[in-house]
N, C-alpha and C. Protein backbone atom coordinates (compact mmCIF):
# COMPACT_ATOMS: atom_id res chain seq x y z
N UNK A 1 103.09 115.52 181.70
CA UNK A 1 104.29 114.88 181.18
C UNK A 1 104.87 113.96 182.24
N UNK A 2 105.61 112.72 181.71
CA UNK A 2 106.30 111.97 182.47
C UNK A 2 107.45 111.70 182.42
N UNK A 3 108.34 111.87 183.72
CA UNK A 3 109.70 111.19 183.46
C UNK A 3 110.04 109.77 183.90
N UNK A 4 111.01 110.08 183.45
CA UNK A 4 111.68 107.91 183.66
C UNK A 4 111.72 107.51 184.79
N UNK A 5 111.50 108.25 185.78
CA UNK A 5 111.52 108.29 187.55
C UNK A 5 109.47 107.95 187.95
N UNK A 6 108.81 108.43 187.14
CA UNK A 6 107.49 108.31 187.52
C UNK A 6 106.59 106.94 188.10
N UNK A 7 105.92 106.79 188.88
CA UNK A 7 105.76 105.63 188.69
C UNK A 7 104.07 105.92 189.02
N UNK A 8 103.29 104.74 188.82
CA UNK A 8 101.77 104.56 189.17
C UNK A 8 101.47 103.35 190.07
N UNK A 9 100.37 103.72 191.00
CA UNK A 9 99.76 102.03 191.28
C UNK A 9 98.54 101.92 190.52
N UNK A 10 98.24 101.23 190.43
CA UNK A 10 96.68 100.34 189.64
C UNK A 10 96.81 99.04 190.71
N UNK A 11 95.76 98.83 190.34
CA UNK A 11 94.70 97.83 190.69
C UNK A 11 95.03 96.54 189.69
N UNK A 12 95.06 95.51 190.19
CA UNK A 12 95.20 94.09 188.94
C UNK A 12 95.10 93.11 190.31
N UNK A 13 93.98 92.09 189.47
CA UNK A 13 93.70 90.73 190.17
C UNK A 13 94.74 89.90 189.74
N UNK A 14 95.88 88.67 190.23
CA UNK A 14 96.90 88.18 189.60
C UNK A 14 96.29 86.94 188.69
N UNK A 15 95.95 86.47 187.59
CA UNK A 15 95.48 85.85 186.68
C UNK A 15 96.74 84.45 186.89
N UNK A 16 98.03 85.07 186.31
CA UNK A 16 98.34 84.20 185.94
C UNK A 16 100.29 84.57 186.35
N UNK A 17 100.95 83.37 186.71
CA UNK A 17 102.58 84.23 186.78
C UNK A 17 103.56 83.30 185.88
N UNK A 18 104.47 83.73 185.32
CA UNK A 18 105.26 82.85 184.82
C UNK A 18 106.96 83.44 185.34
N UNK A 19 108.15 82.77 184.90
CA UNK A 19 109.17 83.40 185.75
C UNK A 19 109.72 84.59 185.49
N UNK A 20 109.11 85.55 184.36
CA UNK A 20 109.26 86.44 183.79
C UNK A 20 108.17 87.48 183.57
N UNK A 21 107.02 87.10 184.02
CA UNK A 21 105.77 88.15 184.09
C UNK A 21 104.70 87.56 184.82
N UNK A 22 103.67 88.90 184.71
CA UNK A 22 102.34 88.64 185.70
C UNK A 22 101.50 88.89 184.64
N UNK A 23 100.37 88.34 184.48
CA UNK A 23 99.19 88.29 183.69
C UNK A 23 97.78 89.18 184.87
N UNK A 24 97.65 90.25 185.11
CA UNK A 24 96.70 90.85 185.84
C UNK A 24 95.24 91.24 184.29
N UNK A 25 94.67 91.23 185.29
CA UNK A 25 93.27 91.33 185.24
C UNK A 25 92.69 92.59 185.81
N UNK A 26 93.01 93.71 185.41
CA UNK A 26 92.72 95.61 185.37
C UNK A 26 91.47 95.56 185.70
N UNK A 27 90.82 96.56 185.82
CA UNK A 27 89.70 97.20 185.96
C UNK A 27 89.25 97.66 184.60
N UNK A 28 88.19 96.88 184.78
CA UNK A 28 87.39 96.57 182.93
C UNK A 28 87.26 95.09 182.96
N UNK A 29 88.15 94.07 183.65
CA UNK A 29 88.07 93.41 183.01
C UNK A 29 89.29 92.75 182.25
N UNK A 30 89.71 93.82 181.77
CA UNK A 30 91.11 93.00 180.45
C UNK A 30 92.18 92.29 181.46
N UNK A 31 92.49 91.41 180.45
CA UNK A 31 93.89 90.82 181.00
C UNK A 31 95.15 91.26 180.27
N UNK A 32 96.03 91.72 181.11
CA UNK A 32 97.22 92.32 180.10
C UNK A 32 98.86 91.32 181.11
N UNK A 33 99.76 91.55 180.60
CA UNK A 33 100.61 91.04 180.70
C UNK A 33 101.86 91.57 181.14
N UNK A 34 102.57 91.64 182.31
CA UNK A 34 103.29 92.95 182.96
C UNK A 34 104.56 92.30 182.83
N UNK A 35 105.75 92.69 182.78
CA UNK A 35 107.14 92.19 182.59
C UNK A 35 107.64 92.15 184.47
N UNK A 36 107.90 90.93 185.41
CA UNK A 36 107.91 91.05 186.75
C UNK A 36 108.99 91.91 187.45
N UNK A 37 110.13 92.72 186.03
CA UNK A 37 111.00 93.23 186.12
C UNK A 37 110.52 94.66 186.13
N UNK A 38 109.52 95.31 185.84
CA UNK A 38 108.91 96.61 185.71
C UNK A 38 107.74 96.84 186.74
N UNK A 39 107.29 95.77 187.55
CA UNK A 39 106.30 95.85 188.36
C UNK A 39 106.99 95.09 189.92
N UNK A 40 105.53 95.95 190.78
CA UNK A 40 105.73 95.48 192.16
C UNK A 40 104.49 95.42 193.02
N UNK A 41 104.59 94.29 193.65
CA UNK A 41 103.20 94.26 194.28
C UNK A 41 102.95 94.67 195.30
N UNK A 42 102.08 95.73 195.49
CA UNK A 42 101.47 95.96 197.02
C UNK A 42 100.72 95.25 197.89
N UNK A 43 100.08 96.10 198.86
CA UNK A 43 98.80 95.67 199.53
C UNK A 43 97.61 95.20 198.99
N UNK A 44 96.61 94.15 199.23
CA UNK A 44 95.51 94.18 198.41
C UNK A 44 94.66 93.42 199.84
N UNK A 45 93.53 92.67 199.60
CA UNK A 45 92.72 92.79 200.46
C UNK A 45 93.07 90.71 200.22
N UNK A 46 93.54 90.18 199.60
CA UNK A 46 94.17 88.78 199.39
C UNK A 46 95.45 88.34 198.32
N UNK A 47 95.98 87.36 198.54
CA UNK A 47 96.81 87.17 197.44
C UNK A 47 96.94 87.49 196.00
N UNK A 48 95.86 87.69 195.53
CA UNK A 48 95.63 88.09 194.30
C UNK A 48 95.33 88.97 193.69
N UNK A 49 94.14 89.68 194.56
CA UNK A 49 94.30 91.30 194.54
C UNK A 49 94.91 92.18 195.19
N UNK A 50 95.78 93.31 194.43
CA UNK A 50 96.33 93.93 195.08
C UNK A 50 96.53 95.23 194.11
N UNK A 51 97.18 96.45 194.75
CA UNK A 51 97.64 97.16 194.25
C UNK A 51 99.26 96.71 193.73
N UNK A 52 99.67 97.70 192.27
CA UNK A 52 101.11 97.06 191.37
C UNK A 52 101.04 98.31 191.35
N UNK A 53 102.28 98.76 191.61
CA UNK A 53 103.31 99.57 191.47
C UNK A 53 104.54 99.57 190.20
N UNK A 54 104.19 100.67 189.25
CA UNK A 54 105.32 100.33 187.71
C UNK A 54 105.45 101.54 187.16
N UNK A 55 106.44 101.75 186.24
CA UNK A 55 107.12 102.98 185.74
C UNK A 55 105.26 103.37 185.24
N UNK A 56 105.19 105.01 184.96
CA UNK A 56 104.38 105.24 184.42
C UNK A 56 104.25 105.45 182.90
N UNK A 57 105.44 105.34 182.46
CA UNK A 57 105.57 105.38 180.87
C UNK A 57 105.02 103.51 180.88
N UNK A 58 105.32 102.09 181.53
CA UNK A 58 104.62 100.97 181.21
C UNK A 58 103.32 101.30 181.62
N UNK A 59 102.55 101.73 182.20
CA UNK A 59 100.96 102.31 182.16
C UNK A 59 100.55 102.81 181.33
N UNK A 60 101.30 103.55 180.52
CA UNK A 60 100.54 104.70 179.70
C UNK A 60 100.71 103.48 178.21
N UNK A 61 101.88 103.01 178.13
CA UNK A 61 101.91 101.89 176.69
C UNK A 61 100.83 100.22 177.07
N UNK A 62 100.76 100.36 178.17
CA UNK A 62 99.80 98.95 178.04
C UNK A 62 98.43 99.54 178.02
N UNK A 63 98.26 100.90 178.14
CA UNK A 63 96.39 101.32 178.67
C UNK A 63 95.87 101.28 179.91
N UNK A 64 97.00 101.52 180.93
CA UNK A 64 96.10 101.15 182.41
C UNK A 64 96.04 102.36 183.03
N UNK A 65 96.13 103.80 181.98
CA UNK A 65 96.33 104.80 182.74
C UNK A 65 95.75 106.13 181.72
């Protein structure tokens, strides 16, 4: 079970940004679409990849978890 405090990192390549979201590119492959208000970017090995940090209830409703 999860509470409203939970959070996850994943993995996402940055695809695409606009002033209101990130377009990452998950593991698989898919491109999904993150609200920049529910996410945060970590460490990654370049600008684009990195670990994102986000509530775990937005993981579990987009499929990244």
């Amino acid at each position: 079970m999860t509470t409203s405090h939970d959070t996850v990192e994943i993995w996402g390549q940055l695809v695409r940004e606009t002033d209101a979201a990130v377009l990452l590119r998950v593991e698989g492959g898919e491109e999904i679409w993150f609200p920049k208000s529910q996410v945060e970017r970590g460490y990654g090995s370049d600008d684009e990849d990195n670990t994102w940090t986000m509530p775990a209830w937005l993981a579990l409703k987009k499929g990244v978890i």
